[in-house]
C-alpha atoms as a PDB file:
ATOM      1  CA  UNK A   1     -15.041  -1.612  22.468  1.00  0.00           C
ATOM      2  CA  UNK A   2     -15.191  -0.212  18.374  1.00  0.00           C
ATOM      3  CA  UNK A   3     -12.725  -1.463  16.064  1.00  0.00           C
ATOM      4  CA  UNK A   4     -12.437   0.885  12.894  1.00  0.00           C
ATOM      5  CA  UNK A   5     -10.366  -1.575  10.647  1.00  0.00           C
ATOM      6  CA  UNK A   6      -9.458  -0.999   7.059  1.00  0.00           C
ATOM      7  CA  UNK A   7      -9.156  -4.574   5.938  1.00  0.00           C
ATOM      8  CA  UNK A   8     -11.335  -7.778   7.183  1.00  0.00           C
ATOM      9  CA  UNK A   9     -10.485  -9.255  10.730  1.00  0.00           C
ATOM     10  CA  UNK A  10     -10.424 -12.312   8.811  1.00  0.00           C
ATOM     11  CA  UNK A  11      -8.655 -14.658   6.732  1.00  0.00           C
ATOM     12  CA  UNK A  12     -10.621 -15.610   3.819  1.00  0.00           C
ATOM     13  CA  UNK A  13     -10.820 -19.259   2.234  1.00  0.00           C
ATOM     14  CA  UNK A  14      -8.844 -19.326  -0.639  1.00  0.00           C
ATOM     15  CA  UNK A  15     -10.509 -22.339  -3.162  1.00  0.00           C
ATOM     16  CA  UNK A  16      -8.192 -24.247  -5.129  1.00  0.00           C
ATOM     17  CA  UNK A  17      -7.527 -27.593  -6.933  1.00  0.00           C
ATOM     18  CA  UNK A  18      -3.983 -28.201  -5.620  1.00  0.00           C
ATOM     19  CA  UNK A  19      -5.083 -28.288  -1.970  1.00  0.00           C
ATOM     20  CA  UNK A  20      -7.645 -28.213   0.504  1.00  0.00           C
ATOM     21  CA  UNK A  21      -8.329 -26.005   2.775  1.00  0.00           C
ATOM     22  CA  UNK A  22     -10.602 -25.140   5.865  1.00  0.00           C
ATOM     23  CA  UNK A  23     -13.840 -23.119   5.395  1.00  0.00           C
ATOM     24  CA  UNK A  24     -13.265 -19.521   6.718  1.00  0.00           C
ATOM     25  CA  UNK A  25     -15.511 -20.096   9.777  1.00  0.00           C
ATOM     26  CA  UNK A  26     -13.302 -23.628  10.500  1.00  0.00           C
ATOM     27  CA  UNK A  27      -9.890 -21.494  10.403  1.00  0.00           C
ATOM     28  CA  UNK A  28      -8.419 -21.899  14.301  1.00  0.00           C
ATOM     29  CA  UNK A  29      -7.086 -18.289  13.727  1.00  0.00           C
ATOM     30  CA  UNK A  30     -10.680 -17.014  12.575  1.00  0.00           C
ATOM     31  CA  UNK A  31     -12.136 -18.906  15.486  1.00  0.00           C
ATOM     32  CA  UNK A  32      -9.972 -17.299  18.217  1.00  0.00           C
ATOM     33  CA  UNK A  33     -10.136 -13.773  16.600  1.00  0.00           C
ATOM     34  CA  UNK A  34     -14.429 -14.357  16.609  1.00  0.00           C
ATOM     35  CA  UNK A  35     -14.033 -15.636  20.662  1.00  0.00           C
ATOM     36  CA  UNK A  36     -12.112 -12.460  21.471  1.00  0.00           C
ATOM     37  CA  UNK A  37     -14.519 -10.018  19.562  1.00  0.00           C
ATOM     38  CA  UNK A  38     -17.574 -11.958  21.322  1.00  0.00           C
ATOM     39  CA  UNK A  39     -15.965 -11.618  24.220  1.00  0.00           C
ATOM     40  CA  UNK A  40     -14.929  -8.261  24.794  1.00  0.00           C
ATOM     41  CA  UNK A  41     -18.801  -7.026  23.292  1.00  0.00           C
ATOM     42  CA  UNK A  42     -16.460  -5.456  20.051  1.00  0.00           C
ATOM     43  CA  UNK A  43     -18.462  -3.674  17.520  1.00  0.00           C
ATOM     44  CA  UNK A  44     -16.068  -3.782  13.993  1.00  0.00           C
ATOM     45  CA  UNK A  45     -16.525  -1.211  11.400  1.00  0.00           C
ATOM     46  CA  UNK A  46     -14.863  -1.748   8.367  1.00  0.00           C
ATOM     47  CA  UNK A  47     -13.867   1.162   6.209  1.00  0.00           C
ATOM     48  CA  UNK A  48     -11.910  -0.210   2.856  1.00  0.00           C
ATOM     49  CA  UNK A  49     -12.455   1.098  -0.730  1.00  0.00           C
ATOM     50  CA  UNK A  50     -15.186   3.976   0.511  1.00  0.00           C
ATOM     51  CA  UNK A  51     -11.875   5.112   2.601  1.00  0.00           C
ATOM     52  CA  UNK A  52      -9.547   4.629  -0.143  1.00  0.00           C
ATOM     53  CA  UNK A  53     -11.100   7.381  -2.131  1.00  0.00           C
ATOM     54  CA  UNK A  54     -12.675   9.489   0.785  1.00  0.00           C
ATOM     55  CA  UNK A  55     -11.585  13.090  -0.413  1.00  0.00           C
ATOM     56  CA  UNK A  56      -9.142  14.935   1.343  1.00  0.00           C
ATOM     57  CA  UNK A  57      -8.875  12.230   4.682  1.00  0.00           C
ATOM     58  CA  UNK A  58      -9.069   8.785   2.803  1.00  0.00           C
ATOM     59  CA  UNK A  59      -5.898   6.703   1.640  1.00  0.00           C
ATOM     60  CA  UNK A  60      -5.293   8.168  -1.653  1.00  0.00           C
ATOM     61  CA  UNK A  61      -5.102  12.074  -0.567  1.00  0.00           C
ATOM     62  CA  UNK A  62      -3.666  11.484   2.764  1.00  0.00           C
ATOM     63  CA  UNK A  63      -0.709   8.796   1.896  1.00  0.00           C
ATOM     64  CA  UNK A  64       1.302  11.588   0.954  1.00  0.00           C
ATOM     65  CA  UNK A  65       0.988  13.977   3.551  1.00  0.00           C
ATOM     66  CA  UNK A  66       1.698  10.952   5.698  1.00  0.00           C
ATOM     67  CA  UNK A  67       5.431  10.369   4.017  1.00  0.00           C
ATOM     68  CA  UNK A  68       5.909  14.725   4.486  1.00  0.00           C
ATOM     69  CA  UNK A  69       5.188  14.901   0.514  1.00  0.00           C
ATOM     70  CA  UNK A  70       3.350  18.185  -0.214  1.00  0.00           C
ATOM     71  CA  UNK A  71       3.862  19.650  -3.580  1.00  0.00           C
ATOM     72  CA  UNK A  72       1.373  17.454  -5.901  1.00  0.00           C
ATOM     73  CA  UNK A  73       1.755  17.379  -9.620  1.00  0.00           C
ATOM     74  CA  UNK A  74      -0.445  15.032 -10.878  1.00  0.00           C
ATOM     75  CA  UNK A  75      -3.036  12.569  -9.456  1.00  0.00           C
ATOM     76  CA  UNK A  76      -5.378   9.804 -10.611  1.00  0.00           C
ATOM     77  CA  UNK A  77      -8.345   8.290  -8.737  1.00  0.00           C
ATOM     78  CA  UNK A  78      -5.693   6.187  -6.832  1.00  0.00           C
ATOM     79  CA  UNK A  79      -2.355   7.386  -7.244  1.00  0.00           C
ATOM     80  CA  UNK A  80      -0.810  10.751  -6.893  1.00  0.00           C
ATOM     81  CA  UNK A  81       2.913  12.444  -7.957  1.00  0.00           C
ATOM     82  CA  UNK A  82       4.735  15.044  -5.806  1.00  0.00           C
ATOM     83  CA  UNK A  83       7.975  16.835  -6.772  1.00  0.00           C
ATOM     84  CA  UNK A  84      10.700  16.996  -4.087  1.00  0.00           C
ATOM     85  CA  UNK A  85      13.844  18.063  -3.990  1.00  0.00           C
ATOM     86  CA  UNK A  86      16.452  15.864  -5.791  1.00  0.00           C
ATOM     87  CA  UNK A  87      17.305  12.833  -3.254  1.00  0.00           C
ATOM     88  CA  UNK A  88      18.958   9.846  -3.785  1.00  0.00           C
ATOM     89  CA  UNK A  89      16.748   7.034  -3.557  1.00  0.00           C
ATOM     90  CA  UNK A  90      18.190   5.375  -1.086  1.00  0.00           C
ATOM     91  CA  UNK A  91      18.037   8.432   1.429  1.00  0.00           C
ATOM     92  CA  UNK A  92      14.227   8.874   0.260  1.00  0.00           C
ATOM     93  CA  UNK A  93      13.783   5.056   1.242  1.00  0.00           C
ATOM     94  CA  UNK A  94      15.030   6.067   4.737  1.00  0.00           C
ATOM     95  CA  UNK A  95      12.629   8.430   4.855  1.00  0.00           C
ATOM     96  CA  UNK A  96       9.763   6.738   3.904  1.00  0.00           C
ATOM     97  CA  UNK A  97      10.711   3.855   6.416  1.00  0.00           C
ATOM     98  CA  UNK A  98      10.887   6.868   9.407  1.00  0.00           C
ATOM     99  CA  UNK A  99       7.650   8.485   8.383  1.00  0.00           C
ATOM    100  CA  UNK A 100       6.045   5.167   8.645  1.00  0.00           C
ATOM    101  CA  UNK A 101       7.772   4.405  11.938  1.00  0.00           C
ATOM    102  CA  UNK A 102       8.700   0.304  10.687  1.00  0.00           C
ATOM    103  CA  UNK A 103      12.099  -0.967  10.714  1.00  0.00           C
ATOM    104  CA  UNK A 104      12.319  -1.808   7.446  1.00  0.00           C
ATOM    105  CA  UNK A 105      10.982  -0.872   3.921  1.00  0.00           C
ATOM    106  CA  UNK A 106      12.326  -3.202   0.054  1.00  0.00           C
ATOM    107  CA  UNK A 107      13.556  -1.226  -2.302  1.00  0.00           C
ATOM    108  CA  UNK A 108      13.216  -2.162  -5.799  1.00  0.00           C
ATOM    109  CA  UNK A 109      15.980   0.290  -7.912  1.00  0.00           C
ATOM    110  CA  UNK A 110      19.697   2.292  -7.705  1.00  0.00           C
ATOM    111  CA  UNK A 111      20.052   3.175  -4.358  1.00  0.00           C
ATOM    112  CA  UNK A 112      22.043   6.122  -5.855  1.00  0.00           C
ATOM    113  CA  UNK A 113      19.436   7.186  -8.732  1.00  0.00           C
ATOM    114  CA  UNK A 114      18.568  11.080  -7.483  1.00  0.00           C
ATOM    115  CA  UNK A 115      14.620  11.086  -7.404  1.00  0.00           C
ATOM    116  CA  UNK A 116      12.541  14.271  -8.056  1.00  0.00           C
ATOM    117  CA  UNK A 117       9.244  12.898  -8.375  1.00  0.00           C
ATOM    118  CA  UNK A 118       7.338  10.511  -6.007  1.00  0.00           C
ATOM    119  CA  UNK A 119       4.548   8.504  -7.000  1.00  0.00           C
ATOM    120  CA  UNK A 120       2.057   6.836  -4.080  1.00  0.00           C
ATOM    121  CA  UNK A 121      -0.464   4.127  -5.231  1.00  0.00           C
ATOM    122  CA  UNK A 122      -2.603   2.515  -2.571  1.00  0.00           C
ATOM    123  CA  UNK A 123      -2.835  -0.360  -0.372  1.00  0.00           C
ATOM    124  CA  UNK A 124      -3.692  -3.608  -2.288  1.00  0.00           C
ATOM    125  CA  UNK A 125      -3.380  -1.843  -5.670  1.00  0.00           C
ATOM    126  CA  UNK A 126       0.352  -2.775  -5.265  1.00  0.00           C
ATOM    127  CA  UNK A 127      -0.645  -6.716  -5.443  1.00  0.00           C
ATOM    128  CA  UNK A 128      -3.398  -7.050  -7.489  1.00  0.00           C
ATOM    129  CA  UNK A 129      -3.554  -3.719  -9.889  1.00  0.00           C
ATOM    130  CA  UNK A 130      -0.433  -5.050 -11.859  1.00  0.00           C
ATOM    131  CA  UNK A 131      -0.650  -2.067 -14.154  1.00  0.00           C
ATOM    132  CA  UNK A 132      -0.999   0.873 -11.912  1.00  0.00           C
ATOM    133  CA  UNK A 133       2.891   1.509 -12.541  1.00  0.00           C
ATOM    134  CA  UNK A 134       1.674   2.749 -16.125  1.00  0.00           C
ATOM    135  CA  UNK A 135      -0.650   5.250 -14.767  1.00  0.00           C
ATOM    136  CA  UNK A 136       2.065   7.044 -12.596  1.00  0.00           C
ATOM    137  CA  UNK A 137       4.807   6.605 -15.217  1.00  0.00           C
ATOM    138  CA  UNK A 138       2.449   8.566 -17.290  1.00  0.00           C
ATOM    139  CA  UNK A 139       2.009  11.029 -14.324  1.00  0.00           C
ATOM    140  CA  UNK A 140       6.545  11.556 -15.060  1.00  0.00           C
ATOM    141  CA  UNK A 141       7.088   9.546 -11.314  1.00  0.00           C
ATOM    142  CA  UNK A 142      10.229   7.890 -10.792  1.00  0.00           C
ATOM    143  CA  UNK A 143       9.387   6.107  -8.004  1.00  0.00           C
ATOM    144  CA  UNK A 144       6.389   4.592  -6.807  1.00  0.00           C
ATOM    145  CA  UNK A 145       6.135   3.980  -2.877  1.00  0.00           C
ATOM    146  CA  UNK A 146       3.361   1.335  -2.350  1.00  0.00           C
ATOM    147  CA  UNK A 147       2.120  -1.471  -0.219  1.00  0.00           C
ATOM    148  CA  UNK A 148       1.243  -5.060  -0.568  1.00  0.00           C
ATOM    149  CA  UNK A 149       3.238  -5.249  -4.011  1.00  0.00           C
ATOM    150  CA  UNK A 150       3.348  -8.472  -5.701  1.00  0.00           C
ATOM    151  CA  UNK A 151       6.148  -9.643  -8.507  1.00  0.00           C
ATOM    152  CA  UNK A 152       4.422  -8.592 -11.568  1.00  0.00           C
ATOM    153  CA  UNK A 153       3.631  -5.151 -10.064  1.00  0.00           C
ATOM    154  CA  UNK A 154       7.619  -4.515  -9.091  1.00  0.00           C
ATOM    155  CA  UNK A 155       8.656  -5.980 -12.310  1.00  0.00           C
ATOM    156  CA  UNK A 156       6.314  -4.051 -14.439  1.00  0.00           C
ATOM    157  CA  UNK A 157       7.689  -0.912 -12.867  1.00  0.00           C
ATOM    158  CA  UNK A 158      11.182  -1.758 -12.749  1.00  0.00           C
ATOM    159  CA  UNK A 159      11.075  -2.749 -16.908  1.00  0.00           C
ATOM    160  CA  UNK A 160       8.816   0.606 -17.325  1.00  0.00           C
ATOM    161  CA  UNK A 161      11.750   2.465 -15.737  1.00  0.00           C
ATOM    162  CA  UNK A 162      10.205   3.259 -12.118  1.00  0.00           C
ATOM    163  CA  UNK A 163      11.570   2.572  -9.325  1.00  0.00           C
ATOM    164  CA  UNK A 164       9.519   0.716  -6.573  1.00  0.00           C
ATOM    165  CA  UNK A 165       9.410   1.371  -2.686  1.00  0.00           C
ATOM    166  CA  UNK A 166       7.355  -0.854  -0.718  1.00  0.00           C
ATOM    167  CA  UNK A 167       5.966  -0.488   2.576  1.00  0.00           C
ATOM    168  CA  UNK A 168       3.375  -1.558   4.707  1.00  0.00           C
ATOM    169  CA  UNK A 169      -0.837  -1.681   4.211  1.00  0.00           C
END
């Protein structure tokens, strides 16, 4: 009866002048989701940016070891690099999509380009941290595997020369 979630259980109001929306609280998906957790005497911790950072355990450190990438090169407060052995990016794709056990990853980049240098940026950074790509292209990735990426995030990496691999939050 604990929930240990990493992003909010629910949808947020989003205010704008082109339409109107329900209040959060009014949202029939918000409503249901609040009967269930009422209902089944849930307790909900939520564990987002003080996890993201958590040394050693939290998102940042233990992305990698997640996708099998071991060898780390270079890191920021968000976003690491790991050599590997030259693979073409379309075979690392595959292997990204396996380690995260989904049926599908996008790829953003040559299938055939031979990779030696894997960048991982976390969660949401991918859709709202549009210039994160700069950070690891400074780090010498070639690829950055991410989740949550919006257009301005893949295009800034594609134009900065990285290649982009998304997959899930």
């Amino acid at each position: 009866n604990v929930l240990l979630v990493h992003e909010q259980l629910f949808v947020s109001e989003q205010r704008s002048e082109w339409y109107e929306e329900a209040p959060m609280w009014a949202k029939s998906i918000n409503k249901r989701r609040m009967k269930a957790l009422l209902d089944g005497g849930f307790t909900v911790f939520r564990y987002h940016s003080n996890w993201d950072a958590y040394p050693v355990h939290g998102v940042s450190d233990s992305f990698g070891r997640a996708l099998g990438l071991t060898q780390e090169v270079a890191r920021g407060a968000y976003t690491r690099t790991y050599r590997v052995d030259p693979v073409p990016l379309g075979d690392l794709t595959q292997t990204v999509r396996e380690a995260m056990g989904i049926g599908a990853v996008r790829l953003f980049g040559d299938p055939n380009r031979v990779i030696e240098r894997v960048g991982t940026m976390i969660g949401g950074f991918g859709g709202n941290q549009f210039n994160m790509p700069e950070e690891l292209l400074e780090q010498r990735a070639e690829v950055i595997v991410l989740a949550d990426m919006n257009e301005y995030t893949a295009l800034n990496a594609l134009e900065i020369g990285l290649a982009v691999i998304e997959t899930l939050h």
